[in-house]
Each structure stands twice: as structure tokens, then as C-alpha cells.
Protein backbone atom coordinates (compact mmCIF):
# COMPACT_ATOMS: atom_id res chain seq x y z
CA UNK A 1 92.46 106.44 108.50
CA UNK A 2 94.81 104.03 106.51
CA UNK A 3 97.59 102.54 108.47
CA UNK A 4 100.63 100.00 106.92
CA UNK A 5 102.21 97.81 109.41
CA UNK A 6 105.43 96.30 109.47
CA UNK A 7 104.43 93.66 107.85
CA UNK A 8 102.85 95.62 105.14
CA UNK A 9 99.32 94.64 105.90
CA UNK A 10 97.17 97.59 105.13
CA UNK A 11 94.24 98.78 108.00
CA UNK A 12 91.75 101.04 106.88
CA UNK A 13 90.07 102.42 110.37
CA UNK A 14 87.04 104.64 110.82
CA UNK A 15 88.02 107.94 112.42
CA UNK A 16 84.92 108.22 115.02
CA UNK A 17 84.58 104.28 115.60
CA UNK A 18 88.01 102.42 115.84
CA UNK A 19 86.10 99.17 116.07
CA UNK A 20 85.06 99.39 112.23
CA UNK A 21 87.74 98.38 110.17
CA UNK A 22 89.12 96.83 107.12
CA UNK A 23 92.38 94.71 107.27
CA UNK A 24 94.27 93.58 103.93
CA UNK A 25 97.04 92.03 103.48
CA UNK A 26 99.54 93.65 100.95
CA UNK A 27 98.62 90.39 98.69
CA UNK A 28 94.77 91.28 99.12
CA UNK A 29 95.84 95.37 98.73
CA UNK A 30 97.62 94.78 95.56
CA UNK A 31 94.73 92.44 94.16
CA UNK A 32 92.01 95.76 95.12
CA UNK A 33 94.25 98.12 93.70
CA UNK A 34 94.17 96.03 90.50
CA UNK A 35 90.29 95.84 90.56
CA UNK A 36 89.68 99.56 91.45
CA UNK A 37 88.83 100.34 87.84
CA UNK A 38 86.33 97.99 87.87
CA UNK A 39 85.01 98.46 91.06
CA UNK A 40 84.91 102.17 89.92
CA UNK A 41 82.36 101.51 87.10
CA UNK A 42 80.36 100.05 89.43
CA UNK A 43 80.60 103.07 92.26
CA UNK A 44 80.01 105.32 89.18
CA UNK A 45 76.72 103.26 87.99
CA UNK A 46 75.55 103.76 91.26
CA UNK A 47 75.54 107.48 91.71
CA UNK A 48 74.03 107.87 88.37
CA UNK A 49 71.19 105.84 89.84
CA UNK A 50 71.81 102.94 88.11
CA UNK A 51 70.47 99.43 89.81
CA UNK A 52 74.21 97.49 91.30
CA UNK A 53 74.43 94.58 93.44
CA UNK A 54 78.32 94.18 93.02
CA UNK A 55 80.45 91.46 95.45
CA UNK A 56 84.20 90.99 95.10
CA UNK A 57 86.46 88.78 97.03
CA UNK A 58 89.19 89.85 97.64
CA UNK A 59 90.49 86.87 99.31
CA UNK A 60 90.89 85.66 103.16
CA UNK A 61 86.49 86.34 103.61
CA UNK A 62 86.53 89.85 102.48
CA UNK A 63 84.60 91.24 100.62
CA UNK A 64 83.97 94.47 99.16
CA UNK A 65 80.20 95.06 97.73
CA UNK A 66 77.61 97.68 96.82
CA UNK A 67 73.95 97.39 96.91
CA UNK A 68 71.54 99.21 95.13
CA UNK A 69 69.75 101.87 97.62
CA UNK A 70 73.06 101.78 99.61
CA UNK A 71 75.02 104.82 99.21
CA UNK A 72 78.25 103.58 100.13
CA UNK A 73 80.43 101.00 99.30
CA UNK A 74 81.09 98.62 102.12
CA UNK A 75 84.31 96.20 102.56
CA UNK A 76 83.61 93.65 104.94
CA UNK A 77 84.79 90.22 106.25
CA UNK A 78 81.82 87.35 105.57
CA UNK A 79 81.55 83.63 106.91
CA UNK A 80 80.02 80.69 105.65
CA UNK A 81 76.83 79.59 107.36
CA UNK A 82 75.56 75.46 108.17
CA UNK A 83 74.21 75.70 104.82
CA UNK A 84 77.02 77.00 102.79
CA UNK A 85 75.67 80.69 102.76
CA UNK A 86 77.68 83.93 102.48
CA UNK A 87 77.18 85.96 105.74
CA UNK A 88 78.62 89.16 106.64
CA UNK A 89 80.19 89.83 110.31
CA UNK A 90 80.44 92.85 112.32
CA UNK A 91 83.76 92.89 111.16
CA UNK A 92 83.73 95.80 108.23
CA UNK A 93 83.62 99.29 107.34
CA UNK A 94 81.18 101.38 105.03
CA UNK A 95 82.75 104.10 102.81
CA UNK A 96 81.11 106.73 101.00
CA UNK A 97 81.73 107.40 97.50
CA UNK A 98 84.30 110.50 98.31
CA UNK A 99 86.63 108.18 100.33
CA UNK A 100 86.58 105.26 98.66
CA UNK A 101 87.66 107.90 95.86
CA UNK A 102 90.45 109.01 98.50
CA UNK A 103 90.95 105.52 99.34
CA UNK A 104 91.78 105.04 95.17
CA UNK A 105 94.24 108.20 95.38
CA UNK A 106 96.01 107.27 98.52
CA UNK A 107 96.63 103.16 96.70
CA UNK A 108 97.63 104.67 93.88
CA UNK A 109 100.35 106.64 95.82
CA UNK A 110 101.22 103.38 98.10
CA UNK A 111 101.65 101.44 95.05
CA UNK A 112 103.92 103.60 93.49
CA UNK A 113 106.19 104.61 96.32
CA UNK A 114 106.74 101.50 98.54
CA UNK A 115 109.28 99.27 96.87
CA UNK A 116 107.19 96.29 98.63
CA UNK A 117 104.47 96.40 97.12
CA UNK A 118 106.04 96.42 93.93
CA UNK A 119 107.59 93.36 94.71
CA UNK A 120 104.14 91.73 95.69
């Protein structure tokens, strides 16, 4: 489920499991929906089989990445550890390939019909 706030921050909730979640900004949603072509090559290298290990920041400790073996693509907030490492928290969601293509469709729409983000 994809929610916009007042504030235009975009949630994207799982359905079943309110607790898993991705929160973006309308800064950090613009800046996906301008990588979604390449994150796209990378989703589609990965259903052909093809051996990914893809991480993108997209700002404020999110992340969105896919790892080879992993069918899904997973957007998730990440911390640094005592010794500078990139961790991931709890604090995420996992999408399949069919919704992060609905995810695609439903930005494209958002970016085209809200005058905000336009602006952003």
C-alpha cells in the first residue's frame, strides 16, 4: 500500500504486516523515480538469472538493493556500525519483482499528476 502525506512524504506499507515499511521523502521519491530505469536493468538481470549485488542510496540511510539468490528487491533503512560498516535495520520492506513493477507504474502516475512533485 502506498500512502502520500501532507507533507508529501511517500510510505510504502506491507498489506499483511504494517510494521514493514518504506518511508521517502518526496526529495528521496523524486531521486528513485529518476533511478528506476536503472534499477530496472538490474531487477531485469536478475530474473534472467544473471549474478546482481546492486545498493543505491537514496539518501537519509535508505537503501534500496538486490542480491543475487534473493528474489525480491528490498528497500531498507541501514546504520553505520563502530567500525564504519553499512548495516541494515528492521526498518524495511521486501518487494517482489511484480510490485516493485507496480510500484514503477503507480511513480510514474504520482509524478505526473501532483503539481508537487513537479516542483521538487
Amino acid at each position: 500500500m502506498l500512502t502520500i502525506d501532507s507533507d508529501y512524504d511517500i510510505i510504502i506499507t506491507d498489506i499483511k504486516d504494517n510494521l514493514k515499511e518504506a518511508f521517502f521523502t518526496g526529495k528521496r521519491f523524486t531521486f528513485l523515480t529518476m533511478k528506476m530505469e536503472n534499477i530496472n536493468r538490474s531487477v531485469s538481470k536478475a530474473v534472467d538469472g544473471k549474478r546482481i549485488d546492486t545498493k543505491l542510496h537514496t539518501g537519509g540511510a535508505w537503501y534500496i538493493s538486490l542480491t543475487h539468490g534473493i528474489r525480491c528487491l528490498d528497500i531498507r533503512k541501514f546504520f553505520k556500525d563502530a567500525q564504519g560498516n553499512i548495516k541494515p535495520t528492521k526498518r524495511g520492506i521486501s518487494l517482489s519483482y511484480s510490485e516493485w513493477n507496480t510500484l514503477m507504474n503507480v511513480a510514474a502516475r504520482i509524478q505526473s499528476e501532483l503539481d508537487a512533485f513537479k516542483a521538487i
